[in-house]
Protein backbone atom coordinates (compact mmCIF):
# COMPACT_ATOMS: atom_id res chain seq x y z
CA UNK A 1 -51.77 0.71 -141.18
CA UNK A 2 -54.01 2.89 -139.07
CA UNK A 3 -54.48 -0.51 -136.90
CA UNK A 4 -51.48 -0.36 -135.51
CA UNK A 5 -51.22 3.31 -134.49
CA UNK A 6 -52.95 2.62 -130.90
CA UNK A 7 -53.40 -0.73 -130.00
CA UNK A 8 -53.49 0.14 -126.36
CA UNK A 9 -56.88 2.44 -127.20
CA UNK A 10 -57.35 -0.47 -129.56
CA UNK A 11 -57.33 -3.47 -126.89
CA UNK A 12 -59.25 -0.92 -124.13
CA UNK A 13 -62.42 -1.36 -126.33
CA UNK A 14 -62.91 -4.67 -125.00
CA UNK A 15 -61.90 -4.35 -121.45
CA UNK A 16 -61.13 -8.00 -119.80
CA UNK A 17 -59.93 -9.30 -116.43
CA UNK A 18 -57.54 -12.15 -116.82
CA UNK A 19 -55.78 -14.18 -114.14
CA UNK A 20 -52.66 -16.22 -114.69
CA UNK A 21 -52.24 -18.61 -111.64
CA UNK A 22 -48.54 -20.56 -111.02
CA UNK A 23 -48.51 -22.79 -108.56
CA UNK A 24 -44.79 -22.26 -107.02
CA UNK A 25 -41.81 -24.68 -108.14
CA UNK A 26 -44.43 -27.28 -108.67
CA UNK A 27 -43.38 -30.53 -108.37
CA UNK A 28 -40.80 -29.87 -105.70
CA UNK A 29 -43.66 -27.89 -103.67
CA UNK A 30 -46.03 -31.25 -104.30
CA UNK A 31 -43.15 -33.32 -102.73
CA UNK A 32 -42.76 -30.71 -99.56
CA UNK A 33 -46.24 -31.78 -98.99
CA UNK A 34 -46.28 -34.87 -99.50
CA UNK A 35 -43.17 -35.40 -96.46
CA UNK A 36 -43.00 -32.46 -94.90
CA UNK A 37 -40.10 -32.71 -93.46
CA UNK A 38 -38.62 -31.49 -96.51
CA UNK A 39 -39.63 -28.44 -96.13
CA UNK A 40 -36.72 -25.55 -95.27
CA UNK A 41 -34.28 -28.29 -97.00
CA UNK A 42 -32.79 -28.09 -100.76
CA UNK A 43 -35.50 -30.46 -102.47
CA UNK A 44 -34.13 -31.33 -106.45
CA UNK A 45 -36.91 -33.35 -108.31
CA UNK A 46 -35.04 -35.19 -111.04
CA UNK A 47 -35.10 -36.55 -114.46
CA UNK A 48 -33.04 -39.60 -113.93
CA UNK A 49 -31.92 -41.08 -117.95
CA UNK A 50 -31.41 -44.85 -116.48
CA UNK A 51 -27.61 -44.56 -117.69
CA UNK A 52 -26.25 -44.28 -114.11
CA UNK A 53 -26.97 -43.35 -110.64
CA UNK A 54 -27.08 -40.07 -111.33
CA UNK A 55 -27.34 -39.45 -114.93
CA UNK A 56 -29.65 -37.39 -116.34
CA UNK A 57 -31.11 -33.72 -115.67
CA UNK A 58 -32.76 -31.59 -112.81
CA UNK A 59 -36.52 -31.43 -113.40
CA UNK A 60 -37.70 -28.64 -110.53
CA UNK A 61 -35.74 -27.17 -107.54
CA UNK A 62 -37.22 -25.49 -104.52
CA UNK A 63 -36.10 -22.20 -103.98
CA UNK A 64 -34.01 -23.17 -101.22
CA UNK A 65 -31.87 -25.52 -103.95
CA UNK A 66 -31.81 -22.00 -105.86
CA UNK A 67 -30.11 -20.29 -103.43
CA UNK A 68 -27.00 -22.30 -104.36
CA UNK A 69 -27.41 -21.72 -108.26
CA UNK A 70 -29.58 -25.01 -108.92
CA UNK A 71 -32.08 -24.58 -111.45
CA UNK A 72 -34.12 -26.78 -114.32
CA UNK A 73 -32.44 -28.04 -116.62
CA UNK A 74 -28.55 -28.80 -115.35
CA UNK A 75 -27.29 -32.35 -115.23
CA UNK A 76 -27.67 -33.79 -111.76
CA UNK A 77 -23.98 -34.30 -110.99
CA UNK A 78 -23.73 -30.29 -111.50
CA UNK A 79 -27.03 -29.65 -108.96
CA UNK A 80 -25.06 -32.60 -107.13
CA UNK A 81 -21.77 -30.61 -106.89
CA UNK A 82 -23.65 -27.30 -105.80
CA UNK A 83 -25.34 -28.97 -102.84
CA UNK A 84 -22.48 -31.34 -102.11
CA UNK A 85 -21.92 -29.92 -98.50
CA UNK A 86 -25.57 -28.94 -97.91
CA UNK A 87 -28.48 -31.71 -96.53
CA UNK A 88 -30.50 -31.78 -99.81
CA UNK A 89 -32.94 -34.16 -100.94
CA UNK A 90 -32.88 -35.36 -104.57
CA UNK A 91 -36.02 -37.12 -105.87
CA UNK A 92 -37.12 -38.79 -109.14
CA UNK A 93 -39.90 -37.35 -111.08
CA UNK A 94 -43.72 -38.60 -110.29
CA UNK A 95 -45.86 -37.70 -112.79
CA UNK A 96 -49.13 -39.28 -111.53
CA UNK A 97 -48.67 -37.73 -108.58
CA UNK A 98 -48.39 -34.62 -109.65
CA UNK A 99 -51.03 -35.12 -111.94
CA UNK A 100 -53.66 -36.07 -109.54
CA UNK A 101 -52.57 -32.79 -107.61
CA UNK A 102 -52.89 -30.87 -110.49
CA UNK A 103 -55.67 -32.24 -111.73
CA UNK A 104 -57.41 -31.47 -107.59
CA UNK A 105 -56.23 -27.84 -107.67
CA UNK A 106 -57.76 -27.48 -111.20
CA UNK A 107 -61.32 -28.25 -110.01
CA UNK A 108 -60.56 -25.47 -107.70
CA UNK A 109 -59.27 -22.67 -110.17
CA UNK A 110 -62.20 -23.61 -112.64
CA UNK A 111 -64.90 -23.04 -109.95
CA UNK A 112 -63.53 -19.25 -109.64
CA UNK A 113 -63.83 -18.44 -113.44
CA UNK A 114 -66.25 -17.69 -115.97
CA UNK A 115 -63.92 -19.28 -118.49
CA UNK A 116 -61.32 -21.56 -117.49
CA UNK A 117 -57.96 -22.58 -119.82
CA UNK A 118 -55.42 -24.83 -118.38
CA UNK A 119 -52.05 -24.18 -119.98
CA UNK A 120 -49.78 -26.62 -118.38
CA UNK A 121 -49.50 -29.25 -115.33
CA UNK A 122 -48.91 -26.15 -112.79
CA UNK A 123 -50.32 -22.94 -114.73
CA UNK A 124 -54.28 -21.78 -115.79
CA UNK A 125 -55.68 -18.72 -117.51
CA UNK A 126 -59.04 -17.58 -115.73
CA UNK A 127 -61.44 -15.29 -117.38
CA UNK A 128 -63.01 -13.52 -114.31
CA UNK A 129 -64.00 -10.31 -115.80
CA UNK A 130 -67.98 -11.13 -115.76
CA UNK A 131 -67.88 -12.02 -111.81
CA UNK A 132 -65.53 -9.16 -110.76
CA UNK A 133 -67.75 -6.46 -113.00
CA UNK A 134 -64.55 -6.14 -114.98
CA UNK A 135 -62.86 -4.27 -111.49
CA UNK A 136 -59.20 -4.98 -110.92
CA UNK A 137 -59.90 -4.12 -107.08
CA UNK A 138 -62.17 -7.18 -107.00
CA UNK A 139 -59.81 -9.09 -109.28
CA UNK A 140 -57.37 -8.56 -106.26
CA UNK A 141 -59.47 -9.74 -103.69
CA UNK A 142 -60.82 -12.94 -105.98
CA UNK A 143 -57.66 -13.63 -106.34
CA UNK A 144 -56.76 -13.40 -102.32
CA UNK A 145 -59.28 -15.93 -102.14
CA UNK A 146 -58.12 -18.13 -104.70
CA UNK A 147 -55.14 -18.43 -103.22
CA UNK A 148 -55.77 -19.11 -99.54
CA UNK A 149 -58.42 -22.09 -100.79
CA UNK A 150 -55.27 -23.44 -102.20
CA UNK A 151 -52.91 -22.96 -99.35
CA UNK A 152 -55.84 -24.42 -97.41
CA UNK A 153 -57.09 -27.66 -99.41
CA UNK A 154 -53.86 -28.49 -100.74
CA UNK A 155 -50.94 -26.97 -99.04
CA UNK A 156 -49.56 -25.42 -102.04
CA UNK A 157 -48.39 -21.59 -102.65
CA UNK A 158 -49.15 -19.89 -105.77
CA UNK A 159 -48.75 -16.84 -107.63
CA UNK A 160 -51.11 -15.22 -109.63
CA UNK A 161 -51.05 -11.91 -112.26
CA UNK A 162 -53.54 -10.22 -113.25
CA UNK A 163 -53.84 -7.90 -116.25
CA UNK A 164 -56.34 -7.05 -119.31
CA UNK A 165 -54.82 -9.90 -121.15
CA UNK A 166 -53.44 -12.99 -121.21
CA UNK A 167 -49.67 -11.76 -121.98
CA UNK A 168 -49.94 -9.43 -119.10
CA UNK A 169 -51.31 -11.33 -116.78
CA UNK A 170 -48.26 -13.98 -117.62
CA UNK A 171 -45.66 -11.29 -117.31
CA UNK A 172 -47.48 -9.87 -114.33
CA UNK A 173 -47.74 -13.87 -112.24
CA UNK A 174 -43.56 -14.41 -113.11
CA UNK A 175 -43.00 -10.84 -111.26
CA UNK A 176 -43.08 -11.62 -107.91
CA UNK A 177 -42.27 -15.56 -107.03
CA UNK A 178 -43.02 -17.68 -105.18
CA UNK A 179 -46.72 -16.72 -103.10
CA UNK A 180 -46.84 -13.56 -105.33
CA UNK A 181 -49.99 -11.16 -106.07
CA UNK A 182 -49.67 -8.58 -109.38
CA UNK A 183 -52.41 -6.42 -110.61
CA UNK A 184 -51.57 -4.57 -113.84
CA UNK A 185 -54.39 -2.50 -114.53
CA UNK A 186 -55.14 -1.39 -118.02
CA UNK A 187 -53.59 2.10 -117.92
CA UNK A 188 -50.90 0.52 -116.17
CA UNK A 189 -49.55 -1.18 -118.80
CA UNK A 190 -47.08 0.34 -120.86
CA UNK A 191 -45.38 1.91 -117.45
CA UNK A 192 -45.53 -2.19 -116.22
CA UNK A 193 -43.99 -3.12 -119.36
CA UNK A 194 -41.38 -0.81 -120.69
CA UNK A 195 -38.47 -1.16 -118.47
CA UNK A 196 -38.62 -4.91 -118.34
CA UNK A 197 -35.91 -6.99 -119.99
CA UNK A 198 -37.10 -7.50 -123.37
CA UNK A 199 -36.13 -11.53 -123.02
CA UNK A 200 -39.47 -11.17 -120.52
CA UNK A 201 -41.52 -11.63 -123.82
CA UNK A 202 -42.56 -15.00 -125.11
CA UNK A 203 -40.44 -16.12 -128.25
CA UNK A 204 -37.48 -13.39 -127.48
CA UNK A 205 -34.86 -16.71 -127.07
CA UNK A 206 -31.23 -15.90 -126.54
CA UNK A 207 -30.42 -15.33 -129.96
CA UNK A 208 -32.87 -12.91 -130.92
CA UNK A 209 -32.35 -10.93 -127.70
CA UNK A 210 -28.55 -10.96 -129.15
CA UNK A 211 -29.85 -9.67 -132.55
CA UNK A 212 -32.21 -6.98 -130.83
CA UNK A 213 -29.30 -5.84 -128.64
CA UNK A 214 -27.49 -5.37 -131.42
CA UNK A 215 -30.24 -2.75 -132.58
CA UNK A 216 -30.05 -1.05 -129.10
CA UNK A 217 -33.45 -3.04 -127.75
CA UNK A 218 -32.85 -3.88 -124.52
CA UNK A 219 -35.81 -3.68 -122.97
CA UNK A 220 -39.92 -3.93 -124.16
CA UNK A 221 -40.00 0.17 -123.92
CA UNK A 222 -37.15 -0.21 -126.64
CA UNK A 223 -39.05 -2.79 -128.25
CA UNK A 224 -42.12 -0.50 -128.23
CA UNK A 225 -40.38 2.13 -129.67
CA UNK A 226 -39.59 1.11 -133.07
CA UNK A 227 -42.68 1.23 -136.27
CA UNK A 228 -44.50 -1.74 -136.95
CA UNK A 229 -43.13 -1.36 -140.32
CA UNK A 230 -39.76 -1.79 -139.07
CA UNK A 231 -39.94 -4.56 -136.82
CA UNK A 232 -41.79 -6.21 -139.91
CA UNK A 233 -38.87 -5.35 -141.78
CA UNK A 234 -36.31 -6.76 -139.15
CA UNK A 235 -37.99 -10.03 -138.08
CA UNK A 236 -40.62 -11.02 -140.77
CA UNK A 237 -44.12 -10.08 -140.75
CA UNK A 238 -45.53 -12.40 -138.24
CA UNK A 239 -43.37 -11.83 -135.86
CA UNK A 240 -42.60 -7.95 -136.43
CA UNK A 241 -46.25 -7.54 -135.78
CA UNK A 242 -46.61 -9.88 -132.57
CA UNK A 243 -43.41 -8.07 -130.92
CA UNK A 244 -44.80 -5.02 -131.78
CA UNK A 245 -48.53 -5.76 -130.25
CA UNK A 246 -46.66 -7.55 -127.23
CA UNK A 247 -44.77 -4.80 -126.75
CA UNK A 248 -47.02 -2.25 -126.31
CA UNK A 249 -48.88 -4.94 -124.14
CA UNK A 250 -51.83 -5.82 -126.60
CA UNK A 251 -53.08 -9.59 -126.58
CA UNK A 252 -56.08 -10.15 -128.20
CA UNK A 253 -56.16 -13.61 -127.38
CA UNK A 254 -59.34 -15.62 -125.47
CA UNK A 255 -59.21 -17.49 -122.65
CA UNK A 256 -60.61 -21.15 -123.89
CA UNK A 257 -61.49 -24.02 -122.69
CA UNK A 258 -59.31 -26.85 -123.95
CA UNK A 259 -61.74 -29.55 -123.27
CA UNK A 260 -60.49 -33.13 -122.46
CA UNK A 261 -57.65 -34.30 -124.34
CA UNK A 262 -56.08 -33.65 -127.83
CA UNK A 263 -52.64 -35.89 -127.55
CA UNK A 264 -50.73 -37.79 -125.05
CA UNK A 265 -47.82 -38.65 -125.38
CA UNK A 266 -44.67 -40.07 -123.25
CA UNK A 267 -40.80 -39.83 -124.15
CA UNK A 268 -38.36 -41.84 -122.43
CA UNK A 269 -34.06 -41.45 -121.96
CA UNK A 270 -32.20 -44.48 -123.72
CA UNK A 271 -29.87 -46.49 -121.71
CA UNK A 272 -27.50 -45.88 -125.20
CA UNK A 273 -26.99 -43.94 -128.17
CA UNK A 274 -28.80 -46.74 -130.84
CA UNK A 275 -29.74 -47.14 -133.73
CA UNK A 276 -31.01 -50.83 -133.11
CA UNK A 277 -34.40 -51.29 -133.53
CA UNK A 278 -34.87 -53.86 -130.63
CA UNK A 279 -33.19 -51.90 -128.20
CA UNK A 280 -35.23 -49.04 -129.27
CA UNK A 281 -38.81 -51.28 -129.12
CA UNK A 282 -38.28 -52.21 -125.82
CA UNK A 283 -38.14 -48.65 -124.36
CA UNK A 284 -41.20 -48.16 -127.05
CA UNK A 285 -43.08 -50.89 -126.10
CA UNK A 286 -42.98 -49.40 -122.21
CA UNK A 287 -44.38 -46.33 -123.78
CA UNK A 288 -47.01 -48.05 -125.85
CA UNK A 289 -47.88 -49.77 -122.61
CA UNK A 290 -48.34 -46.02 -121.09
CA UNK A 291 -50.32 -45.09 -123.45
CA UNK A 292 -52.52 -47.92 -124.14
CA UNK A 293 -53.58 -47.42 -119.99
CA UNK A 294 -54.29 -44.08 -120.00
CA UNK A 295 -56.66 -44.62 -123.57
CA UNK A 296 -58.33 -47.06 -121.35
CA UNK A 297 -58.57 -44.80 -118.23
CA UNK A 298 -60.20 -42.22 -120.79
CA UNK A 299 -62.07 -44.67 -123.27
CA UNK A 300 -60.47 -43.20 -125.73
CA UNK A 301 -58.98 -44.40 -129.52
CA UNK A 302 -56.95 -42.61 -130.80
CA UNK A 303 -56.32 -42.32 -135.20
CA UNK A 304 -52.96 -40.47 -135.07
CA UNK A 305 -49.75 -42.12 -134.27
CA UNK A 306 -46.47 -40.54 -134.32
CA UNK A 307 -42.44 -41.33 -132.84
CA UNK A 308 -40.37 -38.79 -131.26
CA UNK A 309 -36.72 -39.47 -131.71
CA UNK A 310 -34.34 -36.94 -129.72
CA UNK A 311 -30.43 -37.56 -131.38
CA UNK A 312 -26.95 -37.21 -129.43
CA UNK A 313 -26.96 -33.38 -130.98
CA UNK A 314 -29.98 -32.92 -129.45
CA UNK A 315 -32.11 -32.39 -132.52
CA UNK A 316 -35.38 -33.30 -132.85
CA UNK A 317 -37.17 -35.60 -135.40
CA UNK A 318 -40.65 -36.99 -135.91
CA UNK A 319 -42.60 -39.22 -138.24
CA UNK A 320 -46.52 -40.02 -138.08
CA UNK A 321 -49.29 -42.15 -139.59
CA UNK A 322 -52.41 -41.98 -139.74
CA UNK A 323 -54.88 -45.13 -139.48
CA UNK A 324 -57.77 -46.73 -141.17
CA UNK A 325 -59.91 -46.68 -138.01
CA UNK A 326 -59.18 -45.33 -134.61
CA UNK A 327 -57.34 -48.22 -132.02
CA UNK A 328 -56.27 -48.70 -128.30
CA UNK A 329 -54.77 -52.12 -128.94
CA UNK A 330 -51.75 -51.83 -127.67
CA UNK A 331 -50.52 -54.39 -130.27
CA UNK A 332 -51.45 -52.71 -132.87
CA UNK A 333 -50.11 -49.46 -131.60
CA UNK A 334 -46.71 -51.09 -131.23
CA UNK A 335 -46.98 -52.23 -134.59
CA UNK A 336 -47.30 -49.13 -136.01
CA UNK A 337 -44.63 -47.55 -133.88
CA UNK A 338 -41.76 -50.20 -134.84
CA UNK A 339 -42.43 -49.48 -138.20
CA UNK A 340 -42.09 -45.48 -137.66
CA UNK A 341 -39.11 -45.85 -135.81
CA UNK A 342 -37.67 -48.70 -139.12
CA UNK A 343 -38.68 -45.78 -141.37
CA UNK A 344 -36.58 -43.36 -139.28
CA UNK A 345 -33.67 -45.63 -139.17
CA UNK A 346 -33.95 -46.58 -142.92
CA UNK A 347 -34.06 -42.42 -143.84
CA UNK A 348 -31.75 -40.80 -140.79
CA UNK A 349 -27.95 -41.77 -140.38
CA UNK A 350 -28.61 -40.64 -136.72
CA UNK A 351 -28.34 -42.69 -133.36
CA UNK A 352 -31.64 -42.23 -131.23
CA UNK A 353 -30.55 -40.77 -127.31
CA UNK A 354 -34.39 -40.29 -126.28
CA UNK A 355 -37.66 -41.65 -127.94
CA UNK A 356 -41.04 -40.89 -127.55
CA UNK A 357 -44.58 -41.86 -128.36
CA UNK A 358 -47.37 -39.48 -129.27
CA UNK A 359 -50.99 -40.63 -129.88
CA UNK A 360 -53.79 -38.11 -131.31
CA UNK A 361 -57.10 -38.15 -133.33
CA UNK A 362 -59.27 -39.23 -130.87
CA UNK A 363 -62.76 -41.00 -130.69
CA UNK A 364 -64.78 -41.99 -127.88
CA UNK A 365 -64.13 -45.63 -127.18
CA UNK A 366 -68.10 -45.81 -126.81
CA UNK A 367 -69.02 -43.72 -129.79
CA UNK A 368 -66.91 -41.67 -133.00
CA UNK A 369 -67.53 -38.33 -131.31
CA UNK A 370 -64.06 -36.32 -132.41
CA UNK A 371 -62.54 -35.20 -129.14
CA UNK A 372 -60.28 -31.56 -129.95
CA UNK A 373 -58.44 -30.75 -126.70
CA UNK A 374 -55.31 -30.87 -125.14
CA UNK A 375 -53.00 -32.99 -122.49
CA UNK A 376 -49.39 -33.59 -122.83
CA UNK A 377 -47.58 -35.81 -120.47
CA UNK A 378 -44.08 -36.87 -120.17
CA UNK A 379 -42.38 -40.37 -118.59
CA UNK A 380 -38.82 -40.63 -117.70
């Protein structure tokens, strides 16, 4: 087990600079700038299900909204409540919007790295250890940079870590929010890490910060303090031995480049609890529709096609296929989806509250190049 006795020595071998850049409460910040007027007000970007007025859920809030205990992921009659004597602004969603922000201030980050790895709509991993000589000090000012070009060309805050790893450098960005700077160097580290909340690492959810509680781990210097045998012993192997390399702040994870696009998919809110097939093809169909553009916009087929269905308790089911030859006829894709979602309904007793669409395997529309990247998008 002598590979687990230092991993900090361990992880120093290889000394990287990594960036994690945020950009701040994205798509409300993307609507402040697109009226600005909104700006200094309670902006709530929304997730509106299509049941009622204002059924559904809060997508983003600016931290002005936050101030009165609004936050992702509350119905909007709550976040309605909260603001009721207050002049906020509630918006629906806006995905290609956003996108085409996103997709702007991308182009920017990439240009600053010497590998680039988008991990999400408003987030990006940046390699810059080869064009900083592996100095934090010029990590700092890179990142200075970085962010002014932003603020400049786009109007948007963001805040960036920076650490010897990709881990770090997350922990480090969520620190200090919104328009924040961190720089953890490497011997920083453990003193960075130990007295944070242990719920600050990636897959500690509620219950297993319960069950570590319960063991007196409250935060990652607690976590850091138990064997790697023991954690193994608590949680299972693979994820005794990721808590115990996250905890002592060791990631050896690359930054990669995730290349053009390994799925897309869209998921919509049901205007009922169903389990008719019609009513459930018709919000399909929209999907397909989705889909079968954006294929287009990429000249892509894709070879892979799978149904999301979300059910009243929430739970989550899926069923896939995979073709004979790679499509973007949006007949044929709807084809296949009805009879995904008939199979679902034949082998589930369970009414459908959300359903999605998720298309993968993909081809060149122009040639049968295999495509193996990465972009997820969502439709309400």
């Amino acid at each position: 087990m002598s590979l687990w006795k230092n991993p900090v020595e361990k992880q120093a071998s290889q000394p990287r600079v990594i960036m994690l850049v945020d950009l701040d409460y994205f798509f409300a910040q993307c609507e402040e700038v697109r009226n600005p007027s909104l700006r200094n007000k309670p902006v709530v970007v929304c997730v509106y299900s299509g049941r009622s007025g204002e059924s559904g859920v809060v997508s983003t809030a600016n931290y002005e909204a936050r101030k009165y205990g609004v936050k992702s992921g509350i119905p909007i009659t709550v976040a309605k409540k909260r603001l009721a004597n207050v002049d906020a602004v509630f918006l629906p969603v806006d995905h290609d919007y956003y996108d085409r922000v996103s997709e702007e201030v991308m182009n920017i980050l990439r240009n600053h790295a010497d590998v680039f790895e988008q991990a999400g709509v408003d987030e990006a991993y940046l390699d810059v250890s080869e064009r900083v000589g592996r100095s934090f000090d010029k990590a700092r000012e890179l990142a200075e940079k970085i962010k002014e070009e932003v603020r400049r060309s786009k109007g948007l805050t963001c805040s960036i870590g920076i650490g010897p790893n990709k881990l770090v450098a997350k922990i480090a960005a969520d620190s200090q929010k919104p328009d924040g700077l961190t720089v953890v160097k490497p011997e920083e580290v453990q003193g960075f890490l130990s007295p944070l909340p242990v719920n600050r690492l990636i897959g500690v959810g509620a219950k297993t910060q319960s069950r570590m509680e319960s063991l007196g781990i409250k935060t990652i210097g607690d976590l850091a303090g138990f064997s790697v045998q023991r954690l193994v012993e608590l949680f299972g192997e693979k994820l005794g031995i990721y808590f115990y390399n996250a905890s002592h702040g060791v990631d050896n994870r690359p930054v990669e480049e995730k290349g053009e696009t390994a799925s897309i998919s869209r998921i919509s809110t049901l205007r009922e609890d169903t389990r008719d097939t019609e009513a459930i093809m018709r919000k399909a169909g929209e999907l397909c529709d989705e889909i079968q553009a954006e294929l287009a916009r990429r000249r892509l087929k894709a070879k892979q096609i799978g149904i999301i269905v979300i059910s009243k308790d929430t739970s989550v089911h899926s069923r896939s296929k995979t073709l004979a030859q790679p499509t973007s006829n949006p007949e044929a894709l709807k084809k296949d989806v009805r009879e995904l979602f008939e199979r679902f309904l034949r082998e589930s007793g369970l009414e459908a509250r959300r359903v999605g669409v998720k298309v993968s395997g993909f081809v060149r529309g122009d040639s049968q190049r295999r495509l193996g990247s990465f972009i997820q998008g969502e439709a309400e």
